[in-house]
PDB file of N, CA and C in Angstrom:
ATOM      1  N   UNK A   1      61.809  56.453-109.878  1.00  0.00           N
ATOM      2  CA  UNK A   1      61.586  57.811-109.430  1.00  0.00           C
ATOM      3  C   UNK A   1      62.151  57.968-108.027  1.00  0.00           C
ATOM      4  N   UNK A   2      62.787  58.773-107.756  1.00  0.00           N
ATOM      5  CA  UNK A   2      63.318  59.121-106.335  1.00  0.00           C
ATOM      6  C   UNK A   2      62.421  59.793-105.255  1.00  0.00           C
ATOM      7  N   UNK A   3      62.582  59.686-104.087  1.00  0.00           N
ATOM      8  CA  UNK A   3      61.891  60.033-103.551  1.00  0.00           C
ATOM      9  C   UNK A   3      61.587  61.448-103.277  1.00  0.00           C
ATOM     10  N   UNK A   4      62.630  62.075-103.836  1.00  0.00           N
ATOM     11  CA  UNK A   4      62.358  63.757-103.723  1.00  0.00           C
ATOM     12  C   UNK A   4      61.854  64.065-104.573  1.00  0.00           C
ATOM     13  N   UNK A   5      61.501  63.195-106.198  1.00  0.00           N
ATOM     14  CA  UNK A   5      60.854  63.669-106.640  1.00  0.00           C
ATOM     15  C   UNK A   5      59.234  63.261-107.009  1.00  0.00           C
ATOM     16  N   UNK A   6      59.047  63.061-106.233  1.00  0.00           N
ATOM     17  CA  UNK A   6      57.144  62.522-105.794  1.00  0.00           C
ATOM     18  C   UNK A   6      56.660  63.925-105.760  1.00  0.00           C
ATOM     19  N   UNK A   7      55.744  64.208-106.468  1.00  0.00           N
ATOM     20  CA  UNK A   7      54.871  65.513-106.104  1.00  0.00           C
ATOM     21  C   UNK A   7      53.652  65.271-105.182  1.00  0.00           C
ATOM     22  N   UNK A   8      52.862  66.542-105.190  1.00  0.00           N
ATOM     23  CA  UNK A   8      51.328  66.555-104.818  1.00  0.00           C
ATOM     24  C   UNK A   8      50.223  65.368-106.150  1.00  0.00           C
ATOM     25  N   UNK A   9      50.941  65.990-106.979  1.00  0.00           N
ATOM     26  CA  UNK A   9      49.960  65.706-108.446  1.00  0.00           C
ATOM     27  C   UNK A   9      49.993  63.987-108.751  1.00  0.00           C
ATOM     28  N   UNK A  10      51.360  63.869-108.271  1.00  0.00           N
ATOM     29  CA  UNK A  10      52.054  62.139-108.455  1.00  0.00           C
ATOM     30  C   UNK A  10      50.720  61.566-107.033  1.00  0.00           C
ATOM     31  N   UNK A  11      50.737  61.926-106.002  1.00  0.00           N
ATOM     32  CA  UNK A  11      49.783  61.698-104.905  1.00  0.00           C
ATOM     33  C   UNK A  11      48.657  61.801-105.554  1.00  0.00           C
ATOM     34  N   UNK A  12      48.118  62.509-105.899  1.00  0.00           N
ATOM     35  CA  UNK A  12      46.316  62.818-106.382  1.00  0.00           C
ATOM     36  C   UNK A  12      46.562  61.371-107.755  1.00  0.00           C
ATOM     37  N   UNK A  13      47.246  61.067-108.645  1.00  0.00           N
ATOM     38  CA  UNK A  13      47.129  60.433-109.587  1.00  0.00           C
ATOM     39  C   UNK A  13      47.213  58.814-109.182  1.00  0.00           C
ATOM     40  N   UNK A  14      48.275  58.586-108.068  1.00  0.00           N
ATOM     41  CA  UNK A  14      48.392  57.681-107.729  1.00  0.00           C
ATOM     42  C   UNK A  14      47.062  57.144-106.749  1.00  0.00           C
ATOM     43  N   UNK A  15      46.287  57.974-106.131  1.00  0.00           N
ATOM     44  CA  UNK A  15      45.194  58.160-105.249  1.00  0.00           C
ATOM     45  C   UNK A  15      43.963  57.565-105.972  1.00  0.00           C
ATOM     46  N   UNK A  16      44.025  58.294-107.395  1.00  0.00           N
ATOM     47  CA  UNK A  16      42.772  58.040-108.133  1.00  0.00           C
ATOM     48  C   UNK A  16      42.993  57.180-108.888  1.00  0.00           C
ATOM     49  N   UNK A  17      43.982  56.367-108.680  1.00  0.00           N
ATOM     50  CA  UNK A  17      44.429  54.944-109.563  1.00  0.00           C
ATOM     51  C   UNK A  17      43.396  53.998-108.282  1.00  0.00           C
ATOM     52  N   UNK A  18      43.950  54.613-106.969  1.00  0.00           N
ATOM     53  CA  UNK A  18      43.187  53.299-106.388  1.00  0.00           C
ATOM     54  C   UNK A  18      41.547  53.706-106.097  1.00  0.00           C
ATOM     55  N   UNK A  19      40.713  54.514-106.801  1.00  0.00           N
ATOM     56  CA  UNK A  19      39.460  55.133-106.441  1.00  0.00           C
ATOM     57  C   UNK A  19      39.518  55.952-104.956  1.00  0.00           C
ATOM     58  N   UNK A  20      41.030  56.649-104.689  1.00  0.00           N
ATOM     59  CA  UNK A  20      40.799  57.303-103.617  1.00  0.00           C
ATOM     60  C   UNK A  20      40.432  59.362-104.392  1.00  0.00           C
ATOM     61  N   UNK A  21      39.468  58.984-105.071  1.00  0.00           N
ATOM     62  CA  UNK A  21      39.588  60.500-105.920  1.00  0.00           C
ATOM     63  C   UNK A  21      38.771  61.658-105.301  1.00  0.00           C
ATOM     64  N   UNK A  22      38.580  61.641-104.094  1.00  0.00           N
ATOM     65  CA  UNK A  22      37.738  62.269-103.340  1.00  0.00           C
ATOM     66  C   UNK A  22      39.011  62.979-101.780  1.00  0.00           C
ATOM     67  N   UNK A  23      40.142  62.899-102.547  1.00  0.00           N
ATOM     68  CA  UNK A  23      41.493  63.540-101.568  1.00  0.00           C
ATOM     69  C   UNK A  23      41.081  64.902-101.308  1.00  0.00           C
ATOM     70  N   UNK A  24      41.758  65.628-100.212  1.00  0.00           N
ATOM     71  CA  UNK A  24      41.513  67.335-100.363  1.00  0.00           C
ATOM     72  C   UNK A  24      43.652  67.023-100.635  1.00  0.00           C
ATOM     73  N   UNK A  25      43.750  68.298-100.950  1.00  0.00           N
ATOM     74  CA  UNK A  25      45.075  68.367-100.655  1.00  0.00           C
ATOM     75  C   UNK A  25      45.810  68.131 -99.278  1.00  0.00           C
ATOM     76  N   UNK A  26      45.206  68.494 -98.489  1.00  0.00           N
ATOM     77  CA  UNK A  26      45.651  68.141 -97.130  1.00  0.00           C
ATOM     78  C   UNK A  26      45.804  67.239 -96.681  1.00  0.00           C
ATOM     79  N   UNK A  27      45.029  65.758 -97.241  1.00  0.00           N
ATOM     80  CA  UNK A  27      45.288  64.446 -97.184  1.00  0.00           C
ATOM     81  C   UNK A  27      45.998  63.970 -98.440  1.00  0.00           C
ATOM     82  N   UNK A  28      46.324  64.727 -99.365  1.00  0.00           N
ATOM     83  CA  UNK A  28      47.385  64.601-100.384  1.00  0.00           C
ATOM     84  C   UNK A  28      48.814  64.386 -99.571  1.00  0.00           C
ATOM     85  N   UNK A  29      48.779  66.018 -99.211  1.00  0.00           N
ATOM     86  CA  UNK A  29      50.598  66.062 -98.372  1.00  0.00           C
ATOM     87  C   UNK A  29      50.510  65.470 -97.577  1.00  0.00           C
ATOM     88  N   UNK A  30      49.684  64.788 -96.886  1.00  0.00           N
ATOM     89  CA  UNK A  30      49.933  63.816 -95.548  1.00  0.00           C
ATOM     90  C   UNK A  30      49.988  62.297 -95.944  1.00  0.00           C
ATOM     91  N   UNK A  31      49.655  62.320 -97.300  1.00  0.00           N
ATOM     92  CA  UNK A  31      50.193  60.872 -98.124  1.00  0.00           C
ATOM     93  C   UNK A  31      51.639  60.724 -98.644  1.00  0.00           C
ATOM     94  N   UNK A  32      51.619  62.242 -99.398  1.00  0.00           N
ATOM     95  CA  UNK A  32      52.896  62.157-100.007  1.00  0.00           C
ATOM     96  C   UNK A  32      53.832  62.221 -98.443  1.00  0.00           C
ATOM     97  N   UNK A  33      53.705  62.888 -97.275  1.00  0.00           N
ATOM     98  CA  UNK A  33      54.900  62.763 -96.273  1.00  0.00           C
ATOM     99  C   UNK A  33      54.867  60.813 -95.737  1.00  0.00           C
ATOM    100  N   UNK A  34      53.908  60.620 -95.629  1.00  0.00           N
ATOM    101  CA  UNK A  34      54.084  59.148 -95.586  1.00  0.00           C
ATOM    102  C   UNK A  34      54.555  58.356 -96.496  1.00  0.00           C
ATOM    103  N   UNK A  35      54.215  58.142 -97.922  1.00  0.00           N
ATOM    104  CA  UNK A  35      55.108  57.414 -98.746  1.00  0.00           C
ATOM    105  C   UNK A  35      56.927  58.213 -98.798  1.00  0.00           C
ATOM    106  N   UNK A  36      56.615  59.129 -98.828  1.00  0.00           N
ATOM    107  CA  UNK A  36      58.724  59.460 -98.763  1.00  0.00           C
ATOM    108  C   UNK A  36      59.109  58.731 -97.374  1.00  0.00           C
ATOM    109  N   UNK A  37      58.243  58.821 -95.984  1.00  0.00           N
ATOM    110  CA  UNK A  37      58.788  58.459 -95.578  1.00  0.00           C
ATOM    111  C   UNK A  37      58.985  56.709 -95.064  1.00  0.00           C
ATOM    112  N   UNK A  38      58.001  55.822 -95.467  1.00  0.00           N
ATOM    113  CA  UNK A  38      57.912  54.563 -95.785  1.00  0.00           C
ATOM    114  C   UNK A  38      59.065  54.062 -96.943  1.00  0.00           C
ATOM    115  N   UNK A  39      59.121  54.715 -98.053  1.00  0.00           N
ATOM    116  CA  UNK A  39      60.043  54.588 -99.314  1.00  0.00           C
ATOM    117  C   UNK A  39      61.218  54.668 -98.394  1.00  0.00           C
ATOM    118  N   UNK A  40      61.767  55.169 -97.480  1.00  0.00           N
ATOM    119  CA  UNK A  40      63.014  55.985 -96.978  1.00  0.00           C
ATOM    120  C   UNK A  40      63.152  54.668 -95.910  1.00  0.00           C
ATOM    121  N   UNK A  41      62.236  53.929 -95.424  1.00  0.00           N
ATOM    122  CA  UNK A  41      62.361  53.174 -94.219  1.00  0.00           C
ATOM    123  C   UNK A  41      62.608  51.590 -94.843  1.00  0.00           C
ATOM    124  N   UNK A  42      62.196  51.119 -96.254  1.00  0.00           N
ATOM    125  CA  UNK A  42      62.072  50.372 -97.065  1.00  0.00           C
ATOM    126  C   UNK A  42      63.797  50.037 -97.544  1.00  0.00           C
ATOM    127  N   UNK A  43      64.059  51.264 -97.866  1.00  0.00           N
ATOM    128  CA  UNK A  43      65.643  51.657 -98.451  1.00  0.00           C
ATOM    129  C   UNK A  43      66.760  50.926 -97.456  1.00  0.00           C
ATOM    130  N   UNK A  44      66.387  51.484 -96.250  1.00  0.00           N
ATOM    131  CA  UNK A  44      67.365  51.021 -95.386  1.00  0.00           C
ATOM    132  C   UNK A  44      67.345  49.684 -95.101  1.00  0.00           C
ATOM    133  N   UNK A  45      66.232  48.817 -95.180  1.00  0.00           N
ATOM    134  CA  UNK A  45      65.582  47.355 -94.617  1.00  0.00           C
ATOM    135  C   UNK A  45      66.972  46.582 -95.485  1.00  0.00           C
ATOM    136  N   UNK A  46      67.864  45.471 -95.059  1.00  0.00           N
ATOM    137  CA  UNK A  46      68.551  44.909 -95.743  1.00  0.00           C
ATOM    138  C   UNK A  46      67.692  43.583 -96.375  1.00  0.00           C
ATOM    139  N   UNK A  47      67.265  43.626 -97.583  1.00  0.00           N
ATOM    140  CA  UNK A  47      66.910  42.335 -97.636  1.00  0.00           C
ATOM    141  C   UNK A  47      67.209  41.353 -98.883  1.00  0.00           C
ATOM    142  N   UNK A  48      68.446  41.980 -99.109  1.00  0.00           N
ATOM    143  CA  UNK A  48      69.640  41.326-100.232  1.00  0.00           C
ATOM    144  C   UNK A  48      69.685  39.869 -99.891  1.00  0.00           C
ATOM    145  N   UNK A  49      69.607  39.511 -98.339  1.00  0.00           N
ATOM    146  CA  UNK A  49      70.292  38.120 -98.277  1.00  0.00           C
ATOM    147  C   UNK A  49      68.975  37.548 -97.309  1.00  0.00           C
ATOM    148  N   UNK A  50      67.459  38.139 -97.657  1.00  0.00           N
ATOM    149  CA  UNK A  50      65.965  37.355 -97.218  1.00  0.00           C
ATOM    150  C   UNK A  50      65.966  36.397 -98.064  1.00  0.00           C
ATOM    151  N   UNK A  51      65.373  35.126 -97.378  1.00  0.00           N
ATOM    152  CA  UNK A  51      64.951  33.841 -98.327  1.00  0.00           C
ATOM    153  C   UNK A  51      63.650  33.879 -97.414  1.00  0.00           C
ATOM    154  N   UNK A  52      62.930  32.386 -98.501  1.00  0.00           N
ATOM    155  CA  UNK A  52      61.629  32.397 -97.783  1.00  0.00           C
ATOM    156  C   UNK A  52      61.406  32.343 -96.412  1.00  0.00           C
ATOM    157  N   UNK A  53      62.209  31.319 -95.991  1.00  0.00           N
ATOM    158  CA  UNK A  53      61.719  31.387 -94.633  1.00  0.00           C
ATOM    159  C   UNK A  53      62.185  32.483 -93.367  1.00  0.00           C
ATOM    160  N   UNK A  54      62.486  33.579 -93.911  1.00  0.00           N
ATOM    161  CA  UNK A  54      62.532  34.810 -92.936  1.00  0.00           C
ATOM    162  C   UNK A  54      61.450  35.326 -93.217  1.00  0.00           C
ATOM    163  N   UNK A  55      60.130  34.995 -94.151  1.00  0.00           N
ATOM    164  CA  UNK A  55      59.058  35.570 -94.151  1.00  0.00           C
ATOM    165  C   UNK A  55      58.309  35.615 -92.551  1.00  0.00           C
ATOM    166  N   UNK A  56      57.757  35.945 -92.016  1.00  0.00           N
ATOM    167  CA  UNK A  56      57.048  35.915 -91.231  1.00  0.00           C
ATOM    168  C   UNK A  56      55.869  35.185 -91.476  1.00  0.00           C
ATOM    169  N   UNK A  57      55.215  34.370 -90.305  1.00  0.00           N
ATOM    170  CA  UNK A  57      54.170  33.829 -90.528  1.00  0.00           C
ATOM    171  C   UNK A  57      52.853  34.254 -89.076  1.00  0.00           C
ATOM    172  N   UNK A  58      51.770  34.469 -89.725  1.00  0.00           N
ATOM    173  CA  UNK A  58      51.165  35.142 -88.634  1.00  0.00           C
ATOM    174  C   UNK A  58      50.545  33.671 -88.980  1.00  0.00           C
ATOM    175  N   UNK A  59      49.823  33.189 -87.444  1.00  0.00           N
ATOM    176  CA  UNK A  59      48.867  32.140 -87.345  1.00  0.00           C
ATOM    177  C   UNK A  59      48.102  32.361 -86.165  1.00  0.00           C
ATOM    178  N   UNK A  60      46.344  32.217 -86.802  1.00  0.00           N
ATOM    179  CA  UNK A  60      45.675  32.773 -85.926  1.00  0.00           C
ATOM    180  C   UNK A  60      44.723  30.988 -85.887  1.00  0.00           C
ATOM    181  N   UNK A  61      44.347  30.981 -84.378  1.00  0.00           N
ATOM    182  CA  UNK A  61      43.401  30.399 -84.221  1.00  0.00           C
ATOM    183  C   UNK A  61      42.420  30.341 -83.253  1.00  0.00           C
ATOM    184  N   UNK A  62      41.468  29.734 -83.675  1.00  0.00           N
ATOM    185  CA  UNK A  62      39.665  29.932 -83.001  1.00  0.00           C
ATOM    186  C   UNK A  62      39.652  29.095 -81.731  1.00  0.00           C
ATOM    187  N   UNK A  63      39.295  29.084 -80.415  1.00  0.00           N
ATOM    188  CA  UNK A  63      39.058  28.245 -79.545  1.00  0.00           C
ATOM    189  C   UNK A  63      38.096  27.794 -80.030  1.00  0.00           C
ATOM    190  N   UNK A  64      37.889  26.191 -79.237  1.00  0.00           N
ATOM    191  CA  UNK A  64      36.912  25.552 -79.367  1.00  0.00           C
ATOM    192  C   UNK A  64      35.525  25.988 -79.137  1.00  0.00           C
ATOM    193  N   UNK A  65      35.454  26.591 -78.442  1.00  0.00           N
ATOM    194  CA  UNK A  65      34.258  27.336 -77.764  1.00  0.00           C
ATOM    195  C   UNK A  65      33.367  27.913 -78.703  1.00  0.00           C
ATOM    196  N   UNK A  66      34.322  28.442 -79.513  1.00  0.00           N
ATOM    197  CA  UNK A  66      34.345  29.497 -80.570  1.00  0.00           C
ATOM    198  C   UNK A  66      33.598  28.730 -81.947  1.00  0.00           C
ATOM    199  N   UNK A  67      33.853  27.961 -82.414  1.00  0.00           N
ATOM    200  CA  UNK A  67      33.944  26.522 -83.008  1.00  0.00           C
ATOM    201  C   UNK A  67      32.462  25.810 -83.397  1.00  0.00           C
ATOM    202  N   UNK A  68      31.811  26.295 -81.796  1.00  0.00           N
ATOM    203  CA  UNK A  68      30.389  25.010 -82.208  1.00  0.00           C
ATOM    204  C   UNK A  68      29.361  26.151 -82.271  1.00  0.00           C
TER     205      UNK A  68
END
């Protein structure tokens, strides 16, 4: 599906797939302007030639302090 053609209704359905079924429309179009424009930012990302290790790795850790 392209991105121009995402509706309101595609938003409310996709919404109440994830138990978000309590949308007004107004947080509909402010979903649907965010996914076109995430989809649109996704498009451009080159990642034809990503292998694993361009994944990113977040690593978090606890001081000792923290610990006992």
């Amino acid at each position: 599906m392209a991105d121009d053609d995402l509706t309101i209704d595609d938003m409310r359905e996709m919404a109440n797939d994830v138990g978000m079924s309590r949308l007004t429309d107004e947080h509909l179009q402010q979903l649907l302007r965010a996914t076109r424009a995430a989809r649109a930012r996704r498009a451009l990302l080159p990642v034809a030639d990503l292998e694993a290790a361009d994944e990113p790795a977040h690593v978090f850790r606890l001081g000792m302090e923290t610990m006992r």
